[in-house]
C-alpha atoms as a PDB file:
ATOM      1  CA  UNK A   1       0.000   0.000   0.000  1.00  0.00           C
ATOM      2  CA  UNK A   2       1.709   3.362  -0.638  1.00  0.00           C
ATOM      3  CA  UNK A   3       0.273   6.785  -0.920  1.00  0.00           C
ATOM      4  CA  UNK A   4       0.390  10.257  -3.050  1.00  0.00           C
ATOM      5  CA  UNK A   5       0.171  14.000  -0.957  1.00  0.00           C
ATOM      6  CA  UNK A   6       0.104  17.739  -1.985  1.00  0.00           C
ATOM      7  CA  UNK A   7       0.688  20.289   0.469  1.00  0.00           C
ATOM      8  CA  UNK A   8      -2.213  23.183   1.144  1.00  0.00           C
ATOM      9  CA  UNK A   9      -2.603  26.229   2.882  1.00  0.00           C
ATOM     10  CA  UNK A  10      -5.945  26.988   5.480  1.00  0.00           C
ATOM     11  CA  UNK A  11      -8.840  26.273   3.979  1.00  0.00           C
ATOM     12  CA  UNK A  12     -11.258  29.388   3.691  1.00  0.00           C
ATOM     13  CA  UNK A  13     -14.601  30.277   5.225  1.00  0.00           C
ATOM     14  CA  UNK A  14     -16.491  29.356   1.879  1.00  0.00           C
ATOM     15  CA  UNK A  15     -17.888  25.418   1.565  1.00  0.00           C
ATOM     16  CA  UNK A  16     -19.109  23.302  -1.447  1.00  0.00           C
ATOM     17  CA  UNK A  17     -21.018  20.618   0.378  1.00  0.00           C
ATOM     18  CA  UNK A  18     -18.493  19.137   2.839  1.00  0.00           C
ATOM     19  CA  UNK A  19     -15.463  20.183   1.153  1.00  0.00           C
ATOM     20  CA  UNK A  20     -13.760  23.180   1.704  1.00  0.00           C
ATOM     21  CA  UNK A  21     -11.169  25.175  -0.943  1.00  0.00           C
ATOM     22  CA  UNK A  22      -7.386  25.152  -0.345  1.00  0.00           C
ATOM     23  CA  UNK A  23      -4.318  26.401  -2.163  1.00  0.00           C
ATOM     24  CA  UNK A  24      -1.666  23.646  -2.873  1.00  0.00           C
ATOM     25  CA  UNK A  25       1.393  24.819  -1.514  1.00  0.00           C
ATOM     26  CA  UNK A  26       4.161  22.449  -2.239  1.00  0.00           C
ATOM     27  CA  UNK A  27       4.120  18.522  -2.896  1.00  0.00           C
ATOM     28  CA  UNK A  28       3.214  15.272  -3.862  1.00  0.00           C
ATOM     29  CA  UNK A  29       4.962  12.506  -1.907  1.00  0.00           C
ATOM     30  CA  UNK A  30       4.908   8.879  -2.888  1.00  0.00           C
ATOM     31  CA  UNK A  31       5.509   6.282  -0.255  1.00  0.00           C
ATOM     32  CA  UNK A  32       7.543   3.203  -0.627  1.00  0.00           C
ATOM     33  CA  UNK A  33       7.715   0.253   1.895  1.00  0.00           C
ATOM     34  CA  UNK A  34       9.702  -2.269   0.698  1.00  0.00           C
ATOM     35  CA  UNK A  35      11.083  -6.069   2.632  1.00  0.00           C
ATOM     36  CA  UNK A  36      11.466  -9.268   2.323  1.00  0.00           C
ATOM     37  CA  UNK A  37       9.192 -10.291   4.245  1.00  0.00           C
ATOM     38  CA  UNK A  38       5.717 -10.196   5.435  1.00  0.00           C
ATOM     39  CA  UNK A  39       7.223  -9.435   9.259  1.00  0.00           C
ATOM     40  CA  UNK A  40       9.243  -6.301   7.298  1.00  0.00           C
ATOM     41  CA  UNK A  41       6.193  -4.597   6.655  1.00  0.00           C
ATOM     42  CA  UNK A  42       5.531  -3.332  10.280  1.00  0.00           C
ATOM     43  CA  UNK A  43       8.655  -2.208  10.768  1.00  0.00           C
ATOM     44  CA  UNK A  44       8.066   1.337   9.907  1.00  0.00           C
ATOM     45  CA  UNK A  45       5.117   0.979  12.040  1.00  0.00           C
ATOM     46  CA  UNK A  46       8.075   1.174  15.198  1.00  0.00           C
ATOM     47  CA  UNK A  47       9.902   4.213  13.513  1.00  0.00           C
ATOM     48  CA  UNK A  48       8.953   7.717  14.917  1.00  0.00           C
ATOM     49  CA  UNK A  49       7.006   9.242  11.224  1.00  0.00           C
ATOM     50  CA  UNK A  50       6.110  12.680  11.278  1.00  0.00           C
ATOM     51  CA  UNK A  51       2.808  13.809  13.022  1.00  0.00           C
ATOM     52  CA  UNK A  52       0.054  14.647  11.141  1.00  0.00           C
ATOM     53  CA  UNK A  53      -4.225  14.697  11.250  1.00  0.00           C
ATOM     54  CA  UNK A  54      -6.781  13.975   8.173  1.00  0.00           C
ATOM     55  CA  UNK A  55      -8.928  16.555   7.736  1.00  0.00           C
ATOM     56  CA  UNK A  56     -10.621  14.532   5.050  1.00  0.00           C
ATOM     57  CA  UNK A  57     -10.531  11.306   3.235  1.00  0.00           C
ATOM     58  CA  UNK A  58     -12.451  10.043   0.366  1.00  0.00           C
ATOM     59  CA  UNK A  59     -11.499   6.563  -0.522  1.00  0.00           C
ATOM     60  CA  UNK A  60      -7.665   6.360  -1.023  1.00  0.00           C
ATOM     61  CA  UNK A  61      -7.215  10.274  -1.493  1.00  0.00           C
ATOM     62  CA  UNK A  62      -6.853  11.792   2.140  1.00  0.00           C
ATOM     63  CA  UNK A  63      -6.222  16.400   3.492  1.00  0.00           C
ATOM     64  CA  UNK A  64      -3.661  15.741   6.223  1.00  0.00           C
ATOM     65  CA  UNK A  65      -2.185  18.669   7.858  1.00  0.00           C
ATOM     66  CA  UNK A  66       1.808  18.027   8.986  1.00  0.00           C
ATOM     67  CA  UNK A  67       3.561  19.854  11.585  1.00  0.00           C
ATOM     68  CA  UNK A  68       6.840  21.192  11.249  1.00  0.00           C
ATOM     69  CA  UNK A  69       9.505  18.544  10.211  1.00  0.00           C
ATOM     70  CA  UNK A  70      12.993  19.163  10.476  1.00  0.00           C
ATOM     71  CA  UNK A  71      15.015  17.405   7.612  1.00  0.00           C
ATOM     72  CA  UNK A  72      18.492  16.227   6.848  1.00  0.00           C
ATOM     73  CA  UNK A  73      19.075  16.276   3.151  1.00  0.00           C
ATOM     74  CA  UNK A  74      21.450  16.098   0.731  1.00  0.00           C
ATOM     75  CA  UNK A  75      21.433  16.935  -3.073  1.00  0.00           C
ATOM     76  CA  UNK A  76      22.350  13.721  -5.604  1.00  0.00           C
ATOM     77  CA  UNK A  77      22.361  13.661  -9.205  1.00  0.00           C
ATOM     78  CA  UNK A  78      20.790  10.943 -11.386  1.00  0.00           C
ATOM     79  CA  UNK A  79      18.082   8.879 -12.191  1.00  0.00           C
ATOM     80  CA  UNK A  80      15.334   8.313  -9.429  1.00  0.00           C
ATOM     81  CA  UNK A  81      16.280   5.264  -8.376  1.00  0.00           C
ATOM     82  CA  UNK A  82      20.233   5.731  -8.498  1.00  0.00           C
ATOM     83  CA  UNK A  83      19.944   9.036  -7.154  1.00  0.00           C
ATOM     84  CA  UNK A  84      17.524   7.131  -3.851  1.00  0.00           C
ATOM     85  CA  UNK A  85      20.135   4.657  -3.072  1.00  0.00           C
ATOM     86  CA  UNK A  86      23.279   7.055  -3.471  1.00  0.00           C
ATOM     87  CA  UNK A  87      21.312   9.743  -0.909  1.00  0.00           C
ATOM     88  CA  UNK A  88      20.431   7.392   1.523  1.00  0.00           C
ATOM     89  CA  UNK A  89      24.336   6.369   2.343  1.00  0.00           C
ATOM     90  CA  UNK A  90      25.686  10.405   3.448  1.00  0.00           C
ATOM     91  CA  UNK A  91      22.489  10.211   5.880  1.00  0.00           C
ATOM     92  CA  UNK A  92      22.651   6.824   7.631  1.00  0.00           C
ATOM     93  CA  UNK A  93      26.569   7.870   8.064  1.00  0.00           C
ATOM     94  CA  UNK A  94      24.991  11.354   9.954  1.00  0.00           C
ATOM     95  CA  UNK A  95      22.618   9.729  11.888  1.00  0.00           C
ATOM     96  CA  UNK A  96      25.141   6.853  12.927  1.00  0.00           C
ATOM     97  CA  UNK A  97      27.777   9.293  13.930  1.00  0.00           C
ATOM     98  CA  UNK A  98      30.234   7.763  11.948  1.00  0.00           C
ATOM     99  CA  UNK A  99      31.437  11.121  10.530  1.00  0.00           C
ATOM    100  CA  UNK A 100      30.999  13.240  13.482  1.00  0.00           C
ATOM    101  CA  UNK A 101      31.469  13.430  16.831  1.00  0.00           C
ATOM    102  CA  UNK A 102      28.053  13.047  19.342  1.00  0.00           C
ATOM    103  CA  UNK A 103      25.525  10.548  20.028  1.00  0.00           C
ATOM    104  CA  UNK A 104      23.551   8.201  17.107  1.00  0.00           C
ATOM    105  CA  UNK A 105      20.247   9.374  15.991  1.00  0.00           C
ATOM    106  CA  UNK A 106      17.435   7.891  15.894  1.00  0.00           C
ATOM    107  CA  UNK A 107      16.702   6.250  12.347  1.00  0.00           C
ATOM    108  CA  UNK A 108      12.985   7.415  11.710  1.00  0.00           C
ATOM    109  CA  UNK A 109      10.120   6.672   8.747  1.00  0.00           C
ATOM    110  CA  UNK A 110      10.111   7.742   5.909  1.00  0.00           C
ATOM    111  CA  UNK A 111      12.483   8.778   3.584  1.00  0.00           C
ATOM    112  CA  UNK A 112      11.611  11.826   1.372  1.00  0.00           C
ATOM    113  CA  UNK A 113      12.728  12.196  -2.318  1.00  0.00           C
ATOM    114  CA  UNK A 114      11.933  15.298  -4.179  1.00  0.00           C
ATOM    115  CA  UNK A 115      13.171  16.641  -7.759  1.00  0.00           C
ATOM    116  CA  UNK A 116      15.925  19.145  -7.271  1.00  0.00           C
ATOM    117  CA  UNK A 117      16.502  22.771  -9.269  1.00  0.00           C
ATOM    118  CA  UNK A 118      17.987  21.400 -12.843  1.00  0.00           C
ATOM    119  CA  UNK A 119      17.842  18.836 -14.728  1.00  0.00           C
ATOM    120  CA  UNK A 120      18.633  14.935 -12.952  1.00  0.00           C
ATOM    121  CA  UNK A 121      19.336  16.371  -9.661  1.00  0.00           C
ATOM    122  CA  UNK A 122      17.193  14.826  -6.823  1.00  0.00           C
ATOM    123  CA  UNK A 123      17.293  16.010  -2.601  1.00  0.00           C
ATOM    124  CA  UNK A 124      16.829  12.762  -0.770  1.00  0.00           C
ATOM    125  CA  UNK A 125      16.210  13.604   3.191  1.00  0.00           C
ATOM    126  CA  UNK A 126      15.892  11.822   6.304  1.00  0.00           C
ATOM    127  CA  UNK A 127      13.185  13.594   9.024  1.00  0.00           C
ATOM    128  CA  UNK A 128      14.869  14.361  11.970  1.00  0.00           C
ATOM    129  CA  UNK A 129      12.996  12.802  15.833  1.00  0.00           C
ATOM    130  CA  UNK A 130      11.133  15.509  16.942  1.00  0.00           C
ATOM    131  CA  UNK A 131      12.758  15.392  19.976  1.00  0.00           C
ATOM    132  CA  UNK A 132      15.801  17.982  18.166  1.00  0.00           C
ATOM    133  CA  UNK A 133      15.320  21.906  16.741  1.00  0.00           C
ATOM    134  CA  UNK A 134      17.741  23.153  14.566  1.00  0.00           C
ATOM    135  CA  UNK A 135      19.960  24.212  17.529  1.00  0.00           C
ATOM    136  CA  UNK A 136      20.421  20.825  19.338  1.00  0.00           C
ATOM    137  CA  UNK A 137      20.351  18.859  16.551  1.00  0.00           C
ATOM    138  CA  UNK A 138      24.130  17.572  15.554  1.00  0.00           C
ATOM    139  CA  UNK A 139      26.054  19.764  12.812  1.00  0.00           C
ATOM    140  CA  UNK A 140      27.389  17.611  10.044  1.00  0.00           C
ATOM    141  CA  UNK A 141      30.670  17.080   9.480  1.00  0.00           C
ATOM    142  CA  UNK A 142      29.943  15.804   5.370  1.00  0.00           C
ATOM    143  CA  UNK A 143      29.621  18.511   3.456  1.00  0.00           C
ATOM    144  CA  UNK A 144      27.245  17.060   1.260  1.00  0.00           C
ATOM    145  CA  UNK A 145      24.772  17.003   4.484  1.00  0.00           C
ATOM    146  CA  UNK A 146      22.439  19.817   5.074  1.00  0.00           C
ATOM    147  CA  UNK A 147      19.638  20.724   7.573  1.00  0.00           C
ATOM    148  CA  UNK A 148      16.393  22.700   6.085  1.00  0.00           C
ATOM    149  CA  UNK A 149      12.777  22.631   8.184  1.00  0.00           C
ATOM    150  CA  UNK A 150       9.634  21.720   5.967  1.00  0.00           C
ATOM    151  CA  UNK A 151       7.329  24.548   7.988  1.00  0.00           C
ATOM    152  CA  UNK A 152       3.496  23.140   8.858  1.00  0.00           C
ATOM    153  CA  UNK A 153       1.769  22.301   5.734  1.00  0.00           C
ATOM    154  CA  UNK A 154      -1.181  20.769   4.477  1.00  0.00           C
ATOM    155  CA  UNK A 155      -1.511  17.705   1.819  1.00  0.00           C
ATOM    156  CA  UNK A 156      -3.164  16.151  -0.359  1.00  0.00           C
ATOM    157  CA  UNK A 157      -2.479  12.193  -0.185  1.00  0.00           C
ATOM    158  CA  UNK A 158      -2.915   9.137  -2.097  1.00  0.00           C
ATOM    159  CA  UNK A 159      -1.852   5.441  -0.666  1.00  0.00           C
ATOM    160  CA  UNK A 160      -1.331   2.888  -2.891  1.00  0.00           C
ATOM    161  CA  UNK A 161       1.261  -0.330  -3.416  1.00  0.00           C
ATOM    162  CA  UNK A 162       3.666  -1.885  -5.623  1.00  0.00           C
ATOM    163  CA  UNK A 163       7.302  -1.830  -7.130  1.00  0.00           C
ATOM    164  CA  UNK A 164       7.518   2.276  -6.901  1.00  0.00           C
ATOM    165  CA  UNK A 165       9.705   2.903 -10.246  1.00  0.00           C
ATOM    166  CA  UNK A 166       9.321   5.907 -12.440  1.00  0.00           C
ATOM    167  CA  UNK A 167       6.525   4.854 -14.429  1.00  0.00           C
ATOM    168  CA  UNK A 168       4.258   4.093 -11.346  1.00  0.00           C
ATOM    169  CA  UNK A 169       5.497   7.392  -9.538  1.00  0.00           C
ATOM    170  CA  UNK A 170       4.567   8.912 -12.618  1.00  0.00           C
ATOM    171  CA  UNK A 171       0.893   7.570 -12.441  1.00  0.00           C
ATOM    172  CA  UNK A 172      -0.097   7.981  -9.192  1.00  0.00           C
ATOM    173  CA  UNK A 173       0.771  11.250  -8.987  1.00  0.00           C
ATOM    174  CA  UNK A 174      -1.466  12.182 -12.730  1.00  0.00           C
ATOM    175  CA  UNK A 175      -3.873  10.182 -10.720  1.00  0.00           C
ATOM    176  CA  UNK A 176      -3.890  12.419  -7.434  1.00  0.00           C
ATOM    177  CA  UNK A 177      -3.260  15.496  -9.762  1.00  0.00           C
ATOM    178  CA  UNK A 178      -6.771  14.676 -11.487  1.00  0.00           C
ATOM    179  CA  UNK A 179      -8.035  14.174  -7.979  1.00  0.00           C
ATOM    180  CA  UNK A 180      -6.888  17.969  -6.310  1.00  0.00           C
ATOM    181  CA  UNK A 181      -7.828  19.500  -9.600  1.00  0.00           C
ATOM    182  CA  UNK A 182     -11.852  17.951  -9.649  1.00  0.00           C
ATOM    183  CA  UNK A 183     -11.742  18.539  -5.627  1.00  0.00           C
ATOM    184  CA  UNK A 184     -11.224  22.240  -5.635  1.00  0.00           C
ATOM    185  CA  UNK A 185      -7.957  22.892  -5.206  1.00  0.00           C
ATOM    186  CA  UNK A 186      -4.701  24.400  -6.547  1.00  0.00           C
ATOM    187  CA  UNK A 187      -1.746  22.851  -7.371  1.00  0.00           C
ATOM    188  CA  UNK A 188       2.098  24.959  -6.751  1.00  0.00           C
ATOM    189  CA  UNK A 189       4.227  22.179  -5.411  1.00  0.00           C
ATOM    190  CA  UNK A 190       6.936  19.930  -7.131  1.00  0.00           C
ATOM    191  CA  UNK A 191       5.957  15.956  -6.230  1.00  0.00           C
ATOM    192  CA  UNK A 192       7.783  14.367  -3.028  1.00  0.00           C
ATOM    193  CA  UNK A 193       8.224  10.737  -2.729  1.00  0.00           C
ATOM    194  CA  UNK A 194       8.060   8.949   0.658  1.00  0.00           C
ATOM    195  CA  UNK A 195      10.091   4.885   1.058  1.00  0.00           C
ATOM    196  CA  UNK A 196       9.397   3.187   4.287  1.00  0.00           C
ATOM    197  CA  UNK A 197      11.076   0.226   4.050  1.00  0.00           C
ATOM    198  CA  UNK A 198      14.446  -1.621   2.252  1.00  0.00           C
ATOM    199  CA  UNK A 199      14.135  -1.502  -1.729  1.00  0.00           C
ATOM    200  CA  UNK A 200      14.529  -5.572  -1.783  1.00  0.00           C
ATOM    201  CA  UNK A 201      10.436  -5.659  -0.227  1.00  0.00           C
ATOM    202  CA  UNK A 202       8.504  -7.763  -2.641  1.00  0.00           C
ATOM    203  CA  UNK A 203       6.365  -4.950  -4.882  1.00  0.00           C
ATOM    204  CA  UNK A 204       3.112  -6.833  -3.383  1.00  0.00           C
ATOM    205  CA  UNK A 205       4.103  -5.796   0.295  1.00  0.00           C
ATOM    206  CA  UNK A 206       5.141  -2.367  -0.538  1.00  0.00           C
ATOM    207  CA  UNK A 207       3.420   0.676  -0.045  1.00  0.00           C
ATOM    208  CA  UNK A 208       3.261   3.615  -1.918  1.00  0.00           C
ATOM    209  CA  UNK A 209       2.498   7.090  -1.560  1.00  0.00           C
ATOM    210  CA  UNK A 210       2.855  10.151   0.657  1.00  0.00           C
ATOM    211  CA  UNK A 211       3.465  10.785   4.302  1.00  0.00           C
ATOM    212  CA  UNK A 212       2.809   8.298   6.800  1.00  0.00           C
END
């Protein structure tokens, strides 16, 4: 099962039935959980994910509003999938202290691709326990690591499973586009893709979409 989000500002004061109009402020995200085996599946299920509420669901398609989330990140160039697994090493070595001095951090759900600013460059980020701020949380010693806060947003979300390559990515999020744009709303976000679990899941255990 995986699942598709936009982010949205306050609704207004004006209704249509029992929905209510937002502005789309910034992204899609497509979740992955991937393992290889059935156990694997609930493992993100004991991995701090960011907090969030639904404001409204209709069938798969969900309005969640996220708090903020502070986010390690770092900037890879590529193809999706390359540019997924090359991210994912710089921030497992920040979180496991292995190139800096400190405690371990806690390794949390999930992790958050996005499209970068040209051409083949994608920011793959970790959410940081919200236990940190950006003053206690560690500096990085890699210079490829960065810290940027994703401020409180709303989203538009779709769940939904299988092997999450570019062609599926690709179709889930035409399918949640069509979705915002016959529910109201406006769209002014790139597409962010959330993985839960290992890329070696089976596609029929993984799940797809946006935040947790």
């Amino acid at each position: 099962m995986g699942r598709i989000t936009f982010d949205i500002s306050n609704p207004t004061d004006q209704r249509k039935t029992h929905k209510m109009i937002f502005q789309i402020l910034s992204f899609i995200i497509l979740v992955s959980i991937t393992g290889l085996m059935a156990g694997l599946y609930f493992v993100p299920q004991f991995l701090e994910q960011p907090s969030h509420i639904v404001l409204e669901r209709e069938g798969k398609f969900e309005i969640r509003q996220y708090e903020n989330i502070l986010l390690s990140s770092v900037k890879i160039s590529g193809d999706q999938y390359s540019a997924l697994r090359k991210g994912f090493k710089p921030l497992a070595g920040y979180i496991g202290a292995k190139e800096r001095e400190g405690i371990k951090i806690s390794m949390t759900a999930p992790v958050i691709q996005s499209s970068g600013n040209v051409e083949n460059e994608w920011v793959v980020s970790f959410s940081m326990p919200s236990k940190y701020n950006k003053v206690s949380l560690p500096d990085p010693k890699n210079n490829q690591v960065y810290i940027e806060e994703m401020m409180q947003t709303t989203a538009a979300v779709l769940r939904f499973s299988g092997n999450a390559n570019q062609q599926l990515l690709d179709e889930k999020t035409a399918l949640l586009l069509k979705w915002v744009e016959t529910s109201g709303y406006k769209i002014s976000s790139k597409p962010k893709y959330l993985f839960y679990n290992p890329p070696a899941t089976p596609g029929f255990l993984k799940r797809n979409g946006n935040p947790p």
